[in-house]
N, C-alpha and C. Protein backbone atom coordinates (compact mmCIF):
# COMPACT_ATOMS: atom_id res chain seq x y z
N UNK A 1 -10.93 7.95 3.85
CA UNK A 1 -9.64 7.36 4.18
C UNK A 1 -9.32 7.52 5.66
N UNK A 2 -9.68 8.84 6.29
CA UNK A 2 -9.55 9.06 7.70
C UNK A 2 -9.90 8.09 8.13
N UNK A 3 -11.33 7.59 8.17
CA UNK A 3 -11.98 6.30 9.48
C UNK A 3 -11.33 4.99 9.00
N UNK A 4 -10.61 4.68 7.69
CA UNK A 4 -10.58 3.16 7.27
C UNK A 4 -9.05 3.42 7.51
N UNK A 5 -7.93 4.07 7.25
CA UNK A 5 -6.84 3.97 7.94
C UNK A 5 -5.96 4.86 9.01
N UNK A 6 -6.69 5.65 9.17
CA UNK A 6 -6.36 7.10 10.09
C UNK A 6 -5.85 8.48 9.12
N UNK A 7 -5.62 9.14 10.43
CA UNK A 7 -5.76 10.31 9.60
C UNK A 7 -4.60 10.84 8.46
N UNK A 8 -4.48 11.82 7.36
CA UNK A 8 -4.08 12.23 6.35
C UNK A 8 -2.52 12.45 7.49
N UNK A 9 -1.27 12.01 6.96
CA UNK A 9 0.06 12.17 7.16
C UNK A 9 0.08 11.73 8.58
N UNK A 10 -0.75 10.90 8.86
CA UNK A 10 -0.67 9.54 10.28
C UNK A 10 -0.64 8.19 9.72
N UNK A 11 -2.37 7.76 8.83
CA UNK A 11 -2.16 6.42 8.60
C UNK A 11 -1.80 6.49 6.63
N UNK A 12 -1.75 7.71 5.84
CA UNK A 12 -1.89 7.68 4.70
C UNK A 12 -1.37 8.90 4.42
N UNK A 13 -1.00 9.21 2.74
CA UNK A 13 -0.88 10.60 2.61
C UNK A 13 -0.69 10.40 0.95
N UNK A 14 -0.31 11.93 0.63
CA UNK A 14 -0.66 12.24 -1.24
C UNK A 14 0.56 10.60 -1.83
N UNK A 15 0.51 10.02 -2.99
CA UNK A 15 1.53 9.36 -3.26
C UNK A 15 2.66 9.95 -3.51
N UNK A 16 4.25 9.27 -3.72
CA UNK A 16 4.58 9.51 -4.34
C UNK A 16 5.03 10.22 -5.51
N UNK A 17 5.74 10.76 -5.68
CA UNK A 17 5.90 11.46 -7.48
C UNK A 17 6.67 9.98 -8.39
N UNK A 18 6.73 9.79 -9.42
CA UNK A 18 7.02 8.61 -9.92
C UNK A 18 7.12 7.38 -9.70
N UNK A 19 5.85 7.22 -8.76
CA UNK A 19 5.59 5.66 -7.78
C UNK A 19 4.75 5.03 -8.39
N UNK A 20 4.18 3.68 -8.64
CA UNK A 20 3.20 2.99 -9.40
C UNK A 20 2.63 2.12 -8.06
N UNK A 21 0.81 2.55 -8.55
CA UNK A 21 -0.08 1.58 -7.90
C UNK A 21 -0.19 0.25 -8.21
N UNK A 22 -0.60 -0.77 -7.16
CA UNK A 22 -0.52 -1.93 -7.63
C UNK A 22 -0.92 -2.73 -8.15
N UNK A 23 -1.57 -1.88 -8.97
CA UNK A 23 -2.15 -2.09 -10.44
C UNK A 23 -1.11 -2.21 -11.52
N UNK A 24 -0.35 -1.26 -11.40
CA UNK A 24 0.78 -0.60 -12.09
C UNK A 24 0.36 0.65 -12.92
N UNK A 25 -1.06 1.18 -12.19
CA UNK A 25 -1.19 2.81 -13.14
C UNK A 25 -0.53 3.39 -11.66
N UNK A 26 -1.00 4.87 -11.96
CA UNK A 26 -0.87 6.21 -10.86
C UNK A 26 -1.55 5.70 -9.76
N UNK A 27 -1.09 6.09 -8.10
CA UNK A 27 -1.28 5.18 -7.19
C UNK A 27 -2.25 6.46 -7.01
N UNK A 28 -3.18 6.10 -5.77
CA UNK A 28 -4.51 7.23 -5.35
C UNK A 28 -4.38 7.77 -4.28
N UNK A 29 -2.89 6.92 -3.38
CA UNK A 29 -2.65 7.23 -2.14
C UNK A 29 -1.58 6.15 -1.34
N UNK A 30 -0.81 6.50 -0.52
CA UNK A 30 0.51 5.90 0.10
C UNK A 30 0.02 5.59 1.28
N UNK A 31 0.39 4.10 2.08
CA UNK A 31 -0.05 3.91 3.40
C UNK A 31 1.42 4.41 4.09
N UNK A 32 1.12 4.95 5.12
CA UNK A 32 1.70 5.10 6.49
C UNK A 32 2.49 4.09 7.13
N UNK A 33 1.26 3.00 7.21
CA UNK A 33 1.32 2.31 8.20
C UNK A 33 0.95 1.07 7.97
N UNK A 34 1.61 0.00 8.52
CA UNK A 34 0.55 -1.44 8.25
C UNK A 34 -0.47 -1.73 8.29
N UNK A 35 -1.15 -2.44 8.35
CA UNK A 35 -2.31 -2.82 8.54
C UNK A 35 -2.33 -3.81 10.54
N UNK A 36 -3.45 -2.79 11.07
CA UNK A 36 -3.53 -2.81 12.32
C UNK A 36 -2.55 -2.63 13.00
N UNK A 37 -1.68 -1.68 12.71
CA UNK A 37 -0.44 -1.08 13.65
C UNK A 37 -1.24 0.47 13.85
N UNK A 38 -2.27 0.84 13.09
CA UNK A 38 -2.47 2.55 13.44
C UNK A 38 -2.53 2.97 14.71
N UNK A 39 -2.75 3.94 15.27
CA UNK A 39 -2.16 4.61 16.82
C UNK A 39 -4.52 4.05 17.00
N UNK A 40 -4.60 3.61 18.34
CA UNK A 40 -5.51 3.22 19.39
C UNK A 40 -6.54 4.29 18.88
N UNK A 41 -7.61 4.20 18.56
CA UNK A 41 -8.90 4.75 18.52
C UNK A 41 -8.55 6.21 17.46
N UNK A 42 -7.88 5.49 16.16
CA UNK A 42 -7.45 6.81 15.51
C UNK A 42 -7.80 6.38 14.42
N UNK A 43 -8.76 5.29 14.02
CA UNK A 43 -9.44 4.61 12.67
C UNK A 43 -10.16 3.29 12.94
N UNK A 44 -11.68 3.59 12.45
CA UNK A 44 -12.57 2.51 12.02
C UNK A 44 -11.73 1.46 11.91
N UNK A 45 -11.19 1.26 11.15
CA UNK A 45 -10.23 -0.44 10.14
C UNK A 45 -11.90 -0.71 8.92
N UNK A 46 -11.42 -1.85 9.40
CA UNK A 46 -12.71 -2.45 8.38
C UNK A 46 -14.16 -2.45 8.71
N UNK A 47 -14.42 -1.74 9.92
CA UNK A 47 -16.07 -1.13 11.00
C UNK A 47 -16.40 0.23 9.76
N UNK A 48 -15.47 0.55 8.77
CA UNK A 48 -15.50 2.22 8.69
C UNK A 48 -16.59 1.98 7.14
N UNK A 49 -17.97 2.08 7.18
CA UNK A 49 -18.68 2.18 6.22
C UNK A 49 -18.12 2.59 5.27
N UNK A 50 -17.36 2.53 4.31
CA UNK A 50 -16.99 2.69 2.92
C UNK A 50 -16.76 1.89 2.11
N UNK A 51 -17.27 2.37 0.91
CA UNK A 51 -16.72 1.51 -0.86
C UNK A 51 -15.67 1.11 -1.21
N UNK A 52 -14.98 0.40 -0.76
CA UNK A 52 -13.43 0.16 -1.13
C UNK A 52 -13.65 -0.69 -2.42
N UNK A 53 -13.63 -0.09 -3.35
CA UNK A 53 -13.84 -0.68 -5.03
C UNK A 53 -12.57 -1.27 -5.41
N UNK A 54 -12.18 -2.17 -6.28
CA UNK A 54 -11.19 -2.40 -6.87
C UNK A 54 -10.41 -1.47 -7.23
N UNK A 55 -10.49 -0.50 -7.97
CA UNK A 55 -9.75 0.84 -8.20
C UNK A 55 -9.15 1.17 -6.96
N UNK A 56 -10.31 1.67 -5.96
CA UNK A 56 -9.55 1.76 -4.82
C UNK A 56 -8.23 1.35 -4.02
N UNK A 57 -8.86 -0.05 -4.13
CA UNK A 57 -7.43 -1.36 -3.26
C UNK A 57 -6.63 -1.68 -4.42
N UNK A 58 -6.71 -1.11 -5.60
CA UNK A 58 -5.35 -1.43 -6.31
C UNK A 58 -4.36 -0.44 -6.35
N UNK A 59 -5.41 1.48 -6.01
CA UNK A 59 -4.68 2.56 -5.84
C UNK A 59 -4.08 2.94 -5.16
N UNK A 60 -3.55 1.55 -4.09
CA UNK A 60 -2.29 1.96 -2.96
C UNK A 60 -1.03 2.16 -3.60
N UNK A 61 -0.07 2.93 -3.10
CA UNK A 61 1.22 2.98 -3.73
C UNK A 61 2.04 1.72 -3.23
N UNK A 62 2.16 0.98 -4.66
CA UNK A 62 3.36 -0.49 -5.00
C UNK A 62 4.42 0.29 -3.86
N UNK A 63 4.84 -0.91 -3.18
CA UNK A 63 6.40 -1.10 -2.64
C UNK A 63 7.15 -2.10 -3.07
N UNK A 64 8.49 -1.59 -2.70
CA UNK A 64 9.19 -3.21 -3.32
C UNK A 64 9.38 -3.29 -4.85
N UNK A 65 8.84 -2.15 -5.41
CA UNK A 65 8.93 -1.96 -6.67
C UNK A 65 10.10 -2.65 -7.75
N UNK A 66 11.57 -2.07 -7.40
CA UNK A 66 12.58 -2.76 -8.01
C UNK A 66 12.84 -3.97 -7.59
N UNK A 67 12.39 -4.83 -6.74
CA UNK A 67 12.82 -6.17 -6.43
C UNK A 67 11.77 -7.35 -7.50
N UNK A 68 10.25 -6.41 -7.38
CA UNK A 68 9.33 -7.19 -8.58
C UNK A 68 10.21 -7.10 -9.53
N UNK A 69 10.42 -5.84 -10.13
CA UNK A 69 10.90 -5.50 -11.44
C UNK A 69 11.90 -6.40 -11.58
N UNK A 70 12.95 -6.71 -10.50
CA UNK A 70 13.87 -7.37 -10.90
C UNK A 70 13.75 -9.47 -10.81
N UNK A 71 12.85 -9.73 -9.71
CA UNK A 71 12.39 -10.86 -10.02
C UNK A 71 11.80 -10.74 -11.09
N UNK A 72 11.01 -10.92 -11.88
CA UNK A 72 10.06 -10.62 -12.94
C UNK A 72 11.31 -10.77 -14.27
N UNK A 73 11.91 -10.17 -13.83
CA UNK A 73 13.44 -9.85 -15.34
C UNK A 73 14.15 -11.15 -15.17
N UNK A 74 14.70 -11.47 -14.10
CA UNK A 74 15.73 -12.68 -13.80
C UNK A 74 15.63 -13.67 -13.02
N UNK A 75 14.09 -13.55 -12.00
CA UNK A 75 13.82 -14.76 -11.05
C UNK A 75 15.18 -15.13 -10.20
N UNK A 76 15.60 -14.02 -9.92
CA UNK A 76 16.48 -13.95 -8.68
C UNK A 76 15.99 -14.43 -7.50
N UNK A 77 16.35 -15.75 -6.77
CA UNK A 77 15.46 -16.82 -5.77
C UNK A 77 16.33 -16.04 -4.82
N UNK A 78 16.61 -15.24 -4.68
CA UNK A 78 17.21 -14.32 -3.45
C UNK A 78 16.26 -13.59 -2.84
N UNK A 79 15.20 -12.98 -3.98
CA UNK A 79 14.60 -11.76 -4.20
C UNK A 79 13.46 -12.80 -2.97
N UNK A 80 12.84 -13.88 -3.49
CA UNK A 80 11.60 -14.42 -3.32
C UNK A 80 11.24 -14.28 -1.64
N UNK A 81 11.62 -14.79 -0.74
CA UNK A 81 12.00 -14.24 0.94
C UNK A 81 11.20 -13.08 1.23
N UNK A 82 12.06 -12.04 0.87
CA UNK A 82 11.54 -10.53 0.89
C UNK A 82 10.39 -10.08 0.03
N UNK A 83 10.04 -10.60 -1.04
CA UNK A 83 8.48 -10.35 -1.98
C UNK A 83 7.65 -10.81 -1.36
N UNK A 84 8.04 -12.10 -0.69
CA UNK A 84 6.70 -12.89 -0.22
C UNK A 84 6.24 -12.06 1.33
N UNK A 85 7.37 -11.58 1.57
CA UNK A 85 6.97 -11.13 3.24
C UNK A 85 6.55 -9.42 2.71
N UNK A 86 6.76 -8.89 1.74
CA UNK A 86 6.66 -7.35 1.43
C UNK A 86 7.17 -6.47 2.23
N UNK A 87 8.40 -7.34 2.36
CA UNK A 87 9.10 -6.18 3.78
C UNK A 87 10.27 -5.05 2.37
């Protein structure tokens, strides 16, 4: 995880306690940080030789959690803006 998003409580860290991966099981790990915002020569990115398996890239910790939950329940076209951007 160090070389593919930086280091432990820089680009990533333990999940959550009652957070769901976006899978929707137990997440494997929380990003930091966006993608290509990490601090200058502090991670591989996608250069970093590793297995990123499905398990893997689904075991990020979900954000935005209650806004799915709640599009998903009522298709609140308010919600859609902010899901699509994952802000």
């Amino acid at each position: 995880m160090s070389g593919y998003i930086g280091p432990k409580n820089v680009g990533w860290s333990e999940p959550d306690a009652g957070t769901f991966s976006l899978s929707g099981g137990t997440p494997l790990y929380k990003l930091l940080v966006t993608y290509g915002s990490q601090p200058f020569n502090s991670q591989w990115d996608q250069a970093e030789p590793m297995i990123r398996s499905s398990k893997f890239r689904l075991g990020e910790q979900a954000t935005n959690t209650k806004e799915a939950e709640e599009w998903l329940a009522i298709s609140n076209p308010a919600l859609r803006d902010g899901l699509l951007r994952n802000s």
